[in-house]
C-alpha atoms as a PDB file:
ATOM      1  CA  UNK A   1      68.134  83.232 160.740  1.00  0.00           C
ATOM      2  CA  UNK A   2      71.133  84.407 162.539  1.00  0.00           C
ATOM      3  CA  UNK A   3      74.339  85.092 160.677  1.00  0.00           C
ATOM      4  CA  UNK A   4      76.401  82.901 163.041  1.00  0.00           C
ATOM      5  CA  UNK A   5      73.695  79.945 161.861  1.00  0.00           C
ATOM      6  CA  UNK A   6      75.594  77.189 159.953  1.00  0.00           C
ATOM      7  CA  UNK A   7      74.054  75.582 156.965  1.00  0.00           C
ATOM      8  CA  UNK A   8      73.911  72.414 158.593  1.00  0.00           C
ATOM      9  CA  UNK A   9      71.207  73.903 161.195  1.00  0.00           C
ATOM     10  CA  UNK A  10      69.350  76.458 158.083  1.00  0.00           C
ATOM     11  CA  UNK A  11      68.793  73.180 156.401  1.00  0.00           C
ATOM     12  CA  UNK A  12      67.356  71.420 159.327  1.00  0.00           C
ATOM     13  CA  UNK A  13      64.984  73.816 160.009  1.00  0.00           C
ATOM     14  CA  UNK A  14      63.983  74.424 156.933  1.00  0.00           C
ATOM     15  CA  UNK A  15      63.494  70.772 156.353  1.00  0.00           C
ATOM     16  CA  UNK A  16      61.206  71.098 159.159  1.00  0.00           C
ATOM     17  CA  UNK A  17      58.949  73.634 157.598  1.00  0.00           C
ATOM     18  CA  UNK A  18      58.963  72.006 154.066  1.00  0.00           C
ATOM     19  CA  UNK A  19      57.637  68.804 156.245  1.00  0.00           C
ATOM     20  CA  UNK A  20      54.658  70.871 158.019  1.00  0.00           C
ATOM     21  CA  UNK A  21      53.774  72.543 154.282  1.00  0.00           C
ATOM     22  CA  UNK A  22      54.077  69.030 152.842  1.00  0.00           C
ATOM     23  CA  UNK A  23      51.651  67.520 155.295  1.00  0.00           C
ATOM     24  CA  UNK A  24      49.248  69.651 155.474  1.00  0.00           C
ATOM     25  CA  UNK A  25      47.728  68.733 151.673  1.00  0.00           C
ATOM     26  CA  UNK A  26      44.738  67.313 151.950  1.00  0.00           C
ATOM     27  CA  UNK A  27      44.653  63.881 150.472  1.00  0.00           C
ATOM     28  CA  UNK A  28      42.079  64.942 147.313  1.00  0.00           C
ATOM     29  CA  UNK A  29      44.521  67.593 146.369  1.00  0.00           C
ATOM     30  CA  UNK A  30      47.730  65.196 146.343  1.00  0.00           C
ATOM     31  CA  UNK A  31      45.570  62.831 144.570  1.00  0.00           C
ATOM     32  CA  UNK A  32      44.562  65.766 141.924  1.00  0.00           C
ATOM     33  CA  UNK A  33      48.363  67.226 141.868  1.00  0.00           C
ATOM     34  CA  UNK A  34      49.836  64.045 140.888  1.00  0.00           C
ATOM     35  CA  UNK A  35      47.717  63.711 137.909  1.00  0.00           C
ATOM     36  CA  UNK A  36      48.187  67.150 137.159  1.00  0.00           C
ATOM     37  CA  UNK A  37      52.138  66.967 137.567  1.00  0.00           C
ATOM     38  CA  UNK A  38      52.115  64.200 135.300  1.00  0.00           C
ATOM     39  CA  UNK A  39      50.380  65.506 132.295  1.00  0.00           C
ATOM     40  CA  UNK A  40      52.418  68.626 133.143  1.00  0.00           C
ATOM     41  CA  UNK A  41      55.749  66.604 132.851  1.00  0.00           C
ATOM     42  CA  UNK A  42      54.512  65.051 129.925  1.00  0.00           C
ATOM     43  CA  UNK A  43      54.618  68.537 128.397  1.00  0.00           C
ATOM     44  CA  UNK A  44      57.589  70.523 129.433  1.00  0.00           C
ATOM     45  CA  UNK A  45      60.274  67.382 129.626  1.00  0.00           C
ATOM     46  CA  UNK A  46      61.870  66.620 126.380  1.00  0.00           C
ATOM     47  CA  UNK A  47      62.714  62.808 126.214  1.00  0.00           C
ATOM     48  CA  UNK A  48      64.333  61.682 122.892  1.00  0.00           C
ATOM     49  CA  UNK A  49      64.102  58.094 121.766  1.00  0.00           C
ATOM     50  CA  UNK A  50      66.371  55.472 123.840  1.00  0.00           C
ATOM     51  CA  UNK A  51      66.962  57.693 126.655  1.00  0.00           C
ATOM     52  CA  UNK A  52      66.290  55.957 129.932  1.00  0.00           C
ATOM     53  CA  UNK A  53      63.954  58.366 132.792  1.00  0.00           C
ATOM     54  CA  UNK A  54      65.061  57.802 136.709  1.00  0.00           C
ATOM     55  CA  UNK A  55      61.449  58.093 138.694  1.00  0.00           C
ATOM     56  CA  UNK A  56      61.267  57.264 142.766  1.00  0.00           C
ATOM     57  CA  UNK A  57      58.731  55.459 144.465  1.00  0.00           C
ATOM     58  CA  UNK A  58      56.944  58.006 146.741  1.00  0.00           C
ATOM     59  CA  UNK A  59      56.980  57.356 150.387  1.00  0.00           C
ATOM     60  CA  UNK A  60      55.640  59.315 153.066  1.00  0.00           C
ATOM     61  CA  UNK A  61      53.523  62.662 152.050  1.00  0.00           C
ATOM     62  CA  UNK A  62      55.959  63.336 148.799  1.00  0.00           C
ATOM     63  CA  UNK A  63      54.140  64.301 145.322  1.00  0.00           C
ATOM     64  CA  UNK A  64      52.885  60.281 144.082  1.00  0.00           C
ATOM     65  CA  UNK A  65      54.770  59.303 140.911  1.00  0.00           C
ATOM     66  CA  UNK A  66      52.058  56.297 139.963  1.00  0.00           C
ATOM     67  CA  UNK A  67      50.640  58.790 137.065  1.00  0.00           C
ATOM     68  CA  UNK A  68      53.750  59.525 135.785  1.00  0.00           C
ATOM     69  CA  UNK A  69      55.380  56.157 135.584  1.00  0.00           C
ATOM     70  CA  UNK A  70      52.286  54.543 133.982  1.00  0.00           C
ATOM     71  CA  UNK A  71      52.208  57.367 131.241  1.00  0.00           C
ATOM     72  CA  UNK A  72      55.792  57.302 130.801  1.00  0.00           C
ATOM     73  CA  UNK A  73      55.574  53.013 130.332  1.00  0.00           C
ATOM     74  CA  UNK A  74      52.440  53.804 128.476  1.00  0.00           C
ATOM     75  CA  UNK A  75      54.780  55.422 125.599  1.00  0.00           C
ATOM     76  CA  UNK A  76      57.186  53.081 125.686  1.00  0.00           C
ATOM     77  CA  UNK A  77      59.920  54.933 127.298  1.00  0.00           C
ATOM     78  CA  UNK A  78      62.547  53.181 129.303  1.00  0.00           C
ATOM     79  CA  UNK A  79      62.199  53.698 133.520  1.00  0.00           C
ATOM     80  CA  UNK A  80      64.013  52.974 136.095  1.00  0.00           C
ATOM     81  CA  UNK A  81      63.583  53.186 139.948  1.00  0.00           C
ATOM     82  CA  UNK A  82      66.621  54.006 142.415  1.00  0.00           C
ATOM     83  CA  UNK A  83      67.820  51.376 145.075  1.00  0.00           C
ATOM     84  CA  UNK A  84      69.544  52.170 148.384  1.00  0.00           C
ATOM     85  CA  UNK A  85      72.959  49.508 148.350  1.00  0.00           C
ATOM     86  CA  UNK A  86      74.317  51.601 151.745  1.00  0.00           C
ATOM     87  CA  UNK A  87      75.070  54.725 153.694  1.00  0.00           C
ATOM     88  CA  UNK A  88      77.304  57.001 151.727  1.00  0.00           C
ATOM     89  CA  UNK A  89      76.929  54.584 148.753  1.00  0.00           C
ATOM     90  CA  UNK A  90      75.219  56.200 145.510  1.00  0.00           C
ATOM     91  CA  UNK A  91      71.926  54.644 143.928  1.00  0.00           C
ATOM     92  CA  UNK A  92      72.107  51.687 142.015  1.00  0.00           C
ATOM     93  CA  UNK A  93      69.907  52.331 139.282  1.00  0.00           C
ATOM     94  CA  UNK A  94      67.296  49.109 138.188  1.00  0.00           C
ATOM     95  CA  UNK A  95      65.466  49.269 134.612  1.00  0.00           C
ATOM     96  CA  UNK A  96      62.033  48.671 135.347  1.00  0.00           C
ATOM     97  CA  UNK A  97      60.166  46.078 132.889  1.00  0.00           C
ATOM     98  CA  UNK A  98      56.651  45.727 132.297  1.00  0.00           C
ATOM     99  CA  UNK A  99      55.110  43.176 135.307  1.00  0.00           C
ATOM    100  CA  UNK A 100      58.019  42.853 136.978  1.00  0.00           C
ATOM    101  CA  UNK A 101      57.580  42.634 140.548  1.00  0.00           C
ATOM    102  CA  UNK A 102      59.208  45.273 142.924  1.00  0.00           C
ATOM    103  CA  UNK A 103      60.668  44.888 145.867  1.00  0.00           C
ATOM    104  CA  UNK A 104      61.873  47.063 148.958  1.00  0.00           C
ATOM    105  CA  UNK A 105      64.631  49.045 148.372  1.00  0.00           C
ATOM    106  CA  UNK A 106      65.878  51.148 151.532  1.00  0.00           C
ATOM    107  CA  UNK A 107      64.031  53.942 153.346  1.00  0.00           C
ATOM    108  CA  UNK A 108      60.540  52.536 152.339  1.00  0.00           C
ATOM    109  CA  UNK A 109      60.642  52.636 149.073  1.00  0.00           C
ATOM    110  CA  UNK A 110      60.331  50.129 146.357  1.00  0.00           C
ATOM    111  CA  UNK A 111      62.428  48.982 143.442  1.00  0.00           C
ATOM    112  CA  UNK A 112      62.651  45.987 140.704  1.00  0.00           C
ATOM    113  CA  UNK A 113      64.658  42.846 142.288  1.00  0.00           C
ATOM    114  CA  UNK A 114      68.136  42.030 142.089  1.00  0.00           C
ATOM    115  CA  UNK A 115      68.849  40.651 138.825  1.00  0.00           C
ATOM    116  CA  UNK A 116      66.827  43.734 136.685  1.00  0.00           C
ATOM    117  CA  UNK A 117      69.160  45.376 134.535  1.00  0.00           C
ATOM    118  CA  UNK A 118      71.196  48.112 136.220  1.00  0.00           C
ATOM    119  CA  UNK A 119      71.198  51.481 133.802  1.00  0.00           C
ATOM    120  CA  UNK A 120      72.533  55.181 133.541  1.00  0.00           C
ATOM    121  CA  UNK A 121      69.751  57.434 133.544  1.00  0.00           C
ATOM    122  CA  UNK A 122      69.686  60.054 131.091  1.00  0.00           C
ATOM    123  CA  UNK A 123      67.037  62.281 133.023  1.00  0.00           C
ATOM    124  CA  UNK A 124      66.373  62.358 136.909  1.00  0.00           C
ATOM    125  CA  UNK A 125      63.478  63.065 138.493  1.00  0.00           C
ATOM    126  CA  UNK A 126      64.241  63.603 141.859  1.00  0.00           C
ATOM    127  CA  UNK A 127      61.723  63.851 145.332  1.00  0.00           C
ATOM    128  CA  UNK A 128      62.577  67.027 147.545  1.00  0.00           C
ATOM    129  CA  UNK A 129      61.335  68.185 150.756  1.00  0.00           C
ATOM    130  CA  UNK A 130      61.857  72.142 149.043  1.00  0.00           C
ATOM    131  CA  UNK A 131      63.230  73.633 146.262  1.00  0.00           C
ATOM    132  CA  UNK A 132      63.845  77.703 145.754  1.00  0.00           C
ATOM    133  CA  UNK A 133      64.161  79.774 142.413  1.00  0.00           C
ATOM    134  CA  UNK A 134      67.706  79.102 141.774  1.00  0.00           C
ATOM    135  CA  UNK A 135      67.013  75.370 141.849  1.00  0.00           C
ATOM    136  CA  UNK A 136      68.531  74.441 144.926  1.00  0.00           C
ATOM    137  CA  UNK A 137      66.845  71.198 145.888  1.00  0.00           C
ATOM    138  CA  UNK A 138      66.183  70.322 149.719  1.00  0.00           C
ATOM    139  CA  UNK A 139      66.663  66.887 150.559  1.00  0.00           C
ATOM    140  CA  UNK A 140      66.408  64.422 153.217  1.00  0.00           C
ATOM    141  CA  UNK A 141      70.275  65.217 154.236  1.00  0.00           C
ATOM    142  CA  UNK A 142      71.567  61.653 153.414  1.00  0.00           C
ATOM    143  CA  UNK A 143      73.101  62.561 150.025  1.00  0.00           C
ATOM    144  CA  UNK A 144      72.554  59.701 148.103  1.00  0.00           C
ATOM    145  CA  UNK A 145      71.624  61.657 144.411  1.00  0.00           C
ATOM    146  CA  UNK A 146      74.486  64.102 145.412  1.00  0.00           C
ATOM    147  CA  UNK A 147      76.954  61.097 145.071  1.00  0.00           C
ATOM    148  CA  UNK A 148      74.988  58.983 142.214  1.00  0.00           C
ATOM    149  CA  UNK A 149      74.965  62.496 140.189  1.00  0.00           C
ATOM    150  CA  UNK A 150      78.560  63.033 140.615  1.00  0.00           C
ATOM    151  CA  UNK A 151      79.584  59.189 139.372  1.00  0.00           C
ATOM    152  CA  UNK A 152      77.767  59.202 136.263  1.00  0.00           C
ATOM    153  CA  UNK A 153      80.326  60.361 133.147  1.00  0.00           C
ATOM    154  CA  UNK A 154      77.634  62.053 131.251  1.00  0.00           C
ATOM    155  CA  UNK A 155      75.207  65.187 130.828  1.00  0.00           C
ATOM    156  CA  UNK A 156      71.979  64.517 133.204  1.00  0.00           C
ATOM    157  CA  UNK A 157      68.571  66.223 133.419  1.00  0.00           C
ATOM    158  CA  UNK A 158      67.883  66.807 136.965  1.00  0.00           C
ATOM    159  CA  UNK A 159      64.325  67.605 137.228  1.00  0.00           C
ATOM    160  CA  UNK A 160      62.641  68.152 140.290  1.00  0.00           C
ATOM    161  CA  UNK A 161      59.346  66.727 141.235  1.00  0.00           C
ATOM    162  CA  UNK A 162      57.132  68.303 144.098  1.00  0.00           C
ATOM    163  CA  UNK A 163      54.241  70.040 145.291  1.00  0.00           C
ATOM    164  CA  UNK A 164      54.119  74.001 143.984  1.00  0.00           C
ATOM    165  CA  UNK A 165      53.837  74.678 147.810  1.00  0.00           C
ATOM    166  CA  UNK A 166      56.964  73.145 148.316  1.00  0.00           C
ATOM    167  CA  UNK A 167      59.247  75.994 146.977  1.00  0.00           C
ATOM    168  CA  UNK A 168      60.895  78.035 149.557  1.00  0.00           C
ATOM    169  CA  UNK A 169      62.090  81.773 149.756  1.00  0.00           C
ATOM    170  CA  UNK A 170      65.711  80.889 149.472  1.00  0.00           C
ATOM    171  CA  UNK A 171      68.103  78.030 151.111  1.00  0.00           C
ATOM    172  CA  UNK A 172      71.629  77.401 151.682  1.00  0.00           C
ATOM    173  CA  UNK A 173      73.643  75.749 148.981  1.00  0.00           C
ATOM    174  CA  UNK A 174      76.728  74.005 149.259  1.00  0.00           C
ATOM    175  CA  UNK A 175      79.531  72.839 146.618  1.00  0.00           C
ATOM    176  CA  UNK A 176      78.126  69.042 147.018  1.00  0.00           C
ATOM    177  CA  UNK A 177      75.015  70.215 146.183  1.00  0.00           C
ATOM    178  CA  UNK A 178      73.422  69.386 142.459  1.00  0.00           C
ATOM    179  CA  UNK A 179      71.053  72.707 141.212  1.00  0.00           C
ATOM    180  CA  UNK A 180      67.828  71.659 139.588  1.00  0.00           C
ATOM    181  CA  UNK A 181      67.602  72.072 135.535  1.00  0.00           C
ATOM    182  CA  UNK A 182      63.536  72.175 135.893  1.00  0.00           C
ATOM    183  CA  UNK A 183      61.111  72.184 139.041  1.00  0.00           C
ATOM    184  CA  UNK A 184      57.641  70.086 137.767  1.00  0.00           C
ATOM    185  CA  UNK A 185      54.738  70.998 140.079  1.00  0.00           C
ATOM    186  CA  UNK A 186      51.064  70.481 139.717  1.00  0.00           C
ATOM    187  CA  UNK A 187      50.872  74.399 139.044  1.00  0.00           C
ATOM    188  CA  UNK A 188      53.190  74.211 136.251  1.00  0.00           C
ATOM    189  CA  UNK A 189      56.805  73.946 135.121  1.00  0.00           C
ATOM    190  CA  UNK A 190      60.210  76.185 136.358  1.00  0.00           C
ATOM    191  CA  UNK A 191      62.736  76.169 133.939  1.00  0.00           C
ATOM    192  CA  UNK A 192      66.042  76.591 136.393  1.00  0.00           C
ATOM    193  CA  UNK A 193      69.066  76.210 133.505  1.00  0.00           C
ATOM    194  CA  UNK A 194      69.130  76.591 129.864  1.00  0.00           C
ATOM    195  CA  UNK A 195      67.927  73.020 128.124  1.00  0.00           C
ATOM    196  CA  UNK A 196      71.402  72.880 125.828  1.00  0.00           C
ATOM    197  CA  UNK A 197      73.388  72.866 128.776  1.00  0.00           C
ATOM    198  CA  UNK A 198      71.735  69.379 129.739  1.00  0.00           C
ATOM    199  CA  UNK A 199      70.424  68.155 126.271  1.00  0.00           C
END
C-alpha cells in the first residue's frame, strides 16, 4: 500500500481480504473451530463470580458462538447478547435468561426481547473480520463497540473471537479504535495486554 493511502481505504481493502480468508473455511472446519475456540476460551479467560460475559450472535461466515454460550450458561455465568438501537448509537446490552426467546436485533443478528434486563458487561467478546499482533481489531466499519466501549465507566475485557486465519500482518489503527486484551482462536489464545490492566 501506497504511502499517500488513507486509512479509510487500508481498512477497506483489508476488510476485503479478511472476507475472502473468512469464506473460504470449509464448513467441517468452522464447525470443529467453534468447539475448539470454546473449550479454548474456557481455559485462558478468567471470569470471577457475578461478572456478566458480552457474546454476539454469529451471522454470516464469522467464528459460531453456540458452543461457547451453552458452556458459559452451562456454569452458570451471566450472558448477554448486544442489540443494534441505531446508526451511531452504542449497543444496548440484554441479559440473556435461560429459555428466553430471542429476537432480531439489527444487521441479522439475534438478541433477547425488549423487556430483558439491560446490563454492563464486565468482559466482551467481540466478532472481527481481522485482528494483528498488537490487537488491533478489524471491524465491519460501523463503530458500534467503539462507542459502547467508550460509554461504559469501568475496566472491560475486550477479547477477541475469530478464526486463527483471521489475523493479519499489520493494520491501521486510529485513536477511536479499542486494542484487543486477548485474541481466542481455535489454534489457541494471544495474550495482547497484561491481565491487571483489565482485571
Amino acid at each position: 500500500m501506497s504511502e499517500t493511502t488513507t486509512n479509510a481505504e487500508q481498512k477497506s481493502l483489508l476488510r476485503e481480504k479478511a472476507h475472502q480468508r473468512r469464506a473460504a473455511l470449509s464448513p467441517a472446519f468452522r464447525k470443529e473451530a467453534a468447539i475448539a475456540a470454546a473449550e479454548t476460551f474456557a481455559a485462558a479467560v478468567p471470569i470471577k463470580e457475578g461478572q456478566v460475559v458480552s457474546l454476539y450472535w454469529a451471522i454470516r461466515d464469522e467464528l459460531a458462538t453456540e458452543p461457547l454460550l451453552v458452556q458459559l450458561m452451562d456454569e452458570g455465568h451471566q450472558v448477554c447478547l448486544p442489540v443494534v438501537l441505531g446508526r451511531d448509537q452504542p449497543l444496548e446490552f440484554r441479559l440473556w435468561q435461560p429459555g428466553q426467546p430471542l429476537a432480531p436485533s439489527g444487521f441479522g443478528t439475534l438478541a433477547p426481547q425488549l423487556g430483558a434486563p439491560v446490563v454492563t458487561p464486565d468482559i466482551m467478546v467481540l466478532p472481527m473480520l481481522g485482528f494483528d499482533k498488537h490487537g488491533n481489531r478489524l471491524g465491519y466499519g460501523a463503530g458500534h463497540y467503539d462507542r459502547s466501549i467508550d460509554g461504559i465507566d469501568k475496566p472491560v475485557m475486550l477479547v477477541g473471537y475469530a478464526f486463527a486465519a483471521q489475523e493479519l500482518d499489520a493494520m491501521p489503527a486510529e485513536p477511536h479504535d479499542k486494542p484487543l486484551d486477548m485474541v481466542v482462536t481455535e489454534a489457541g489464545v494471544k495474550r495482547l495486554r497484561k491481565e491487571e490492566a483489565v482485571s
